[in-house]
C-alpha atoms as a PDB file:
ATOM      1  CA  UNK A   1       6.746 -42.639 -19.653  1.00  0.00           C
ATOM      2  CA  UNK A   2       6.196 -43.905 -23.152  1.00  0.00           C
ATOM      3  CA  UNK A   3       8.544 -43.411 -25.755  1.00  0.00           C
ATOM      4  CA  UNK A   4       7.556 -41.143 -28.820  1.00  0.00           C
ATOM      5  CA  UNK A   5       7.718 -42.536 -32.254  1.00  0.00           C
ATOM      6  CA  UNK A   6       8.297 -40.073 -34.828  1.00  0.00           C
ATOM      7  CA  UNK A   7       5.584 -39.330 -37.369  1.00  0.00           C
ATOM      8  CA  UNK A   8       2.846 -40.923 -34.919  1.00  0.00           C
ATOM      9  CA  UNK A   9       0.618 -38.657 -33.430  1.00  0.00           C
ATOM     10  CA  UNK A  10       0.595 -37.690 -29.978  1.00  0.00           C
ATOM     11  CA  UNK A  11      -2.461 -37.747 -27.641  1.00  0.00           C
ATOM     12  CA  UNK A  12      -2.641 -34.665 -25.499  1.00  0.00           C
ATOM     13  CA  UNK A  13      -2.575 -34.238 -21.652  1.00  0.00           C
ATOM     14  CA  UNK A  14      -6.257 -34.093 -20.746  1.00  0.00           C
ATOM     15  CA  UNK A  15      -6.761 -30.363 -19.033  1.00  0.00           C
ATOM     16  CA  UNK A  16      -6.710 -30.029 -15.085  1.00  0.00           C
ATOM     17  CA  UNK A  17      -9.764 -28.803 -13.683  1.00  0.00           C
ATOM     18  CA  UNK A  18      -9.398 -24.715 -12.790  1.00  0.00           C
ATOM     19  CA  UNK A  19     -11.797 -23.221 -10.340  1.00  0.00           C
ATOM     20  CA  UNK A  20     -13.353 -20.416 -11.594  1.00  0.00           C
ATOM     21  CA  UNK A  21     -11.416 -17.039 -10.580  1.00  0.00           C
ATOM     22  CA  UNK A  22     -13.127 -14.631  -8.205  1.00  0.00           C
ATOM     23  CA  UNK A  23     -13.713 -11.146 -10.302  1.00  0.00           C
ATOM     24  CA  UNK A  24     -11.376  -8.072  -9.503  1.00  0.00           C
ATOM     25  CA  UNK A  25     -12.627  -5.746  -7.738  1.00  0.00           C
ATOM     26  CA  UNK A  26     -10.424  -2.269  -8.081  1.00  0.00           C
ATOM     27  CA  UNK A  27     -10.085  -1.370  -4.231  1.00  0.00           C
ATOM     28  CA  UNK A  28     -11.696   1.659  -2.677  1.00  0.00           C
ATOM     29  CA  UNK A  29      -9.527   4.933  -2.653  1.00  0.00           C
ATOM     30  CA  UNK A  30      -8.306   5.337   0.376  1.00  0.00           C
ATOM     31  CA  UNK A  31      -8.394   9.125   1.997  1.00  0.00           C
ATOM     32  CA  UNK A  32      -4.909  11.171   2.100  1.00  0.00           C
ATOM     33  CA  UNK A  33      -3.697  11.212   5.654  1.00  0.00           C
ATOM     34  CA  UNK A  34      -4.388  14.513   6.692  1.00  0.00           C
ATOM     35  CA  UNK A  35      -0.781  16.951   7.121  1.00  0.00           C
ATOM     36  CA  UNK A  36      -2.396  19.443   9.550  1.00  0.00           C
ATOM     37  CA  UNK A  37      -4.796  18.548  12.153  1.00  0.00           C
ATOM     38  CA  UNK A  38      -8.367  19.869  11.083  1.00  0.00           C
ATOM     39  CA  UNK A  39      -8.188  22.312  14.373  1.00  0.00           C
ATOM     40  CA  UNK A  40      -5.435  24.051  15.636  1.00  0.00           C
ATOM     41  CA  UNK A  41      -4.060  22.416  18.250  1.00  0.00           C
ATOM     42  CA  UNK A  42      -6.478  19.617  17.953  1.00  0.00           C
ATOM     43  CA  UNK A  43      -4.154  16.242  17.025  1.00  0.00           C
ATOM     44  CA  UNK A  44      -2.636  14.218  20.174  1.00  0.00           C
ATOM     45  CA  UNK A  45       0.615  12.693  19.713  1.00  0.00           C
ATOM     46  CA  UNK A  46      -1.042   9.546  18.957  1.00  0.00           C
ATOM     47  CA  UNK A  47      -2.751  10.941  16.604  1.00  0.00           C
ATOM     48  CA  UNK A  48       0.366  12.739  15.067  1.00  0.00           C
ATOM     49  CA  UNK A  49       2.414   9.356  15.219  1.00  0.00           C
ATOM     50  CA  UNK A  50      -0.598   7.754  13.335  1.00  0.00           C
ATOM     51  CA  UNK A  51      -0.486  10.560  10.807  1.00  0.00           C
ATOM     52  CA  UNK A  52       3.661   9.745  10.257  1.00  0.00           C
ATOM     53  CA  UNK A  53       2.915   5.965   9.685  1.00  0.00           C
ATOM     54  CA  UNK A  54       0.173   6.686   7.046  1.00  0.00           C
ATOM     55  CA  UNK A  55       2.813   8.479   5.429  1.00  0.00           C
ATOM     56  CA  UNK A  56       5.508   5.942   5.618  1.00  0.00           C
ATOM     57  CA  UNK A  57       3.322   2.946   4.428  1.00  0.00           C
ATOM     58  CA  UNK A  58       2.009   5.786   1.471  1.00  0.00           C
ATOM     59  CA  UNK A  59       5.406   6.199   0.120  1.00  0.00           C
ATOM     60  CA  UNK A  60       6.240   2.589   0.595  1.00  0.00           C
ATOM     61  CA  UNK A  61       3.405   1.816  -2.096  1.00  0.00           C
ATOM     62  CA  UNK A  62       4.263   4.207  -3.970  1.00  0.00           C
ATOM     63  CA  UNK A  63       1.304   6.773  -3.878  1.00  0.00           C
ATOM     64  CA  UNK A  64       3.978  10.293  -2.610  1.00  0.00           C
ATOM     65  CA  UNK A  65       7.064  10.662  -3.620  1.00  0.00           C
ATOM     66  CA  UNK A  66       9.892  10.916  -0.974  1.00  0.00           C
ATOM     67  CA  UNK A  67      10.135  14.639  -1.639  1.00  0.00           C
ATOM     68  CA  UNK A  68       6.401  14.994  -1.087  1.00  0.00           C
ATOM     69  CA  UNK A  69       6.967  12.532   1.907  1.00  0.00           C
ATOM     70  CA  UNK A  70      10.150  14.596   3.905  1.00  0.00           C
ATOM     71  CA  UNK A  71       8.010  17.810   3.857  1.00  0.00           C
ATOM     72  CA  UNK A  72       4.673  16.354   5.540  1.00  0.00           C
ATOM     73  CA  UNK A  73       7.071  14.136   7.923  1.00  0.00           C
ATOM     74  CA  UNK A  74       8.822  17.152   8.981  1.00  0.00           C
ATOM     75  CA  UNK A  75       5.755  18.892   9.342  1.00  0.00           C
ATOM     76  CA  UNK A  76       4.244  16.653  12.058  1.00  0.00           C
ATOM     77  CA  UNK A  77       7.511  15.639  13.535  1.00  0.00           C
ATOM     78  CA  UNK A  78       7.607  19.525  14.369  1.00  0.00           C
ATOM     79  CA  UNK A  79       4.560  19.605  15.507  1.00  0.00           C
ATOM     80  CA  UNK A  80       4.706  16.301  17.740  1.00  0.00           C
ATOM     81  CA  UNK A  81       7.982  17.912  19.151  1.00  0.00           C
ATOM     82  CA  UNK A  82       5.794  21.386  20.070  1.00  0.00           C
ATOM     83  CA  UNK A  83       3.472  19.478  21.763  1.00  0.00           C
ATOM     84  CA  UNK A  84       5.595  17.038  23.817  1.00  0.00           C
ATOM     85  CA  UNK A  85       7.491  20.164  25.209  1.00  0.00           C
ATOM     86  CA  UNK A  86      10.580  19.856  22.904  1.00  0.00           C
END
């Protein structure tokens, strides 16, 4: 590296090259996991289960609040226990 003199002017780094940057796009909204199955009766297990991991990766982003989530967790949990017989 060359050594800087004082009161002689500095050339400056040439700029890098950027590629251009892709626009943002604001995602789509994404549907509220339903709490209650649309019929009664109508959810599986699986489809309860799915229903308790929408909610768990909703609070982990940030979109219910934990209050929000222990009510509609407790919900289907009951209602996965009614239909597996417990």
């Amino acid at each position: 590296m060359a050594a800087v003199m004082p009161g002689v002017p500095v050339a400056p780094a040439p700029a890098l090259p950027m590629a251009p940057m892709p626009p943002v796009v604001p995602a789509a909204p994404q549907a509220a996991p339903a709490a209650e199955p649309a019929a009664e009766g109508g959810a599986s297990a699986a489809d309860l289960e799915r229903q308790i991991d929408a909610l768990v990766e909703r609070l982990a982003e940030g979109k219910i609040t934990e209050e929000t989530y222990k009510k509609l967790a407790a919900r289907l949990e009951a209602k996965l226990a009614n239909l597996k017989g417990g």
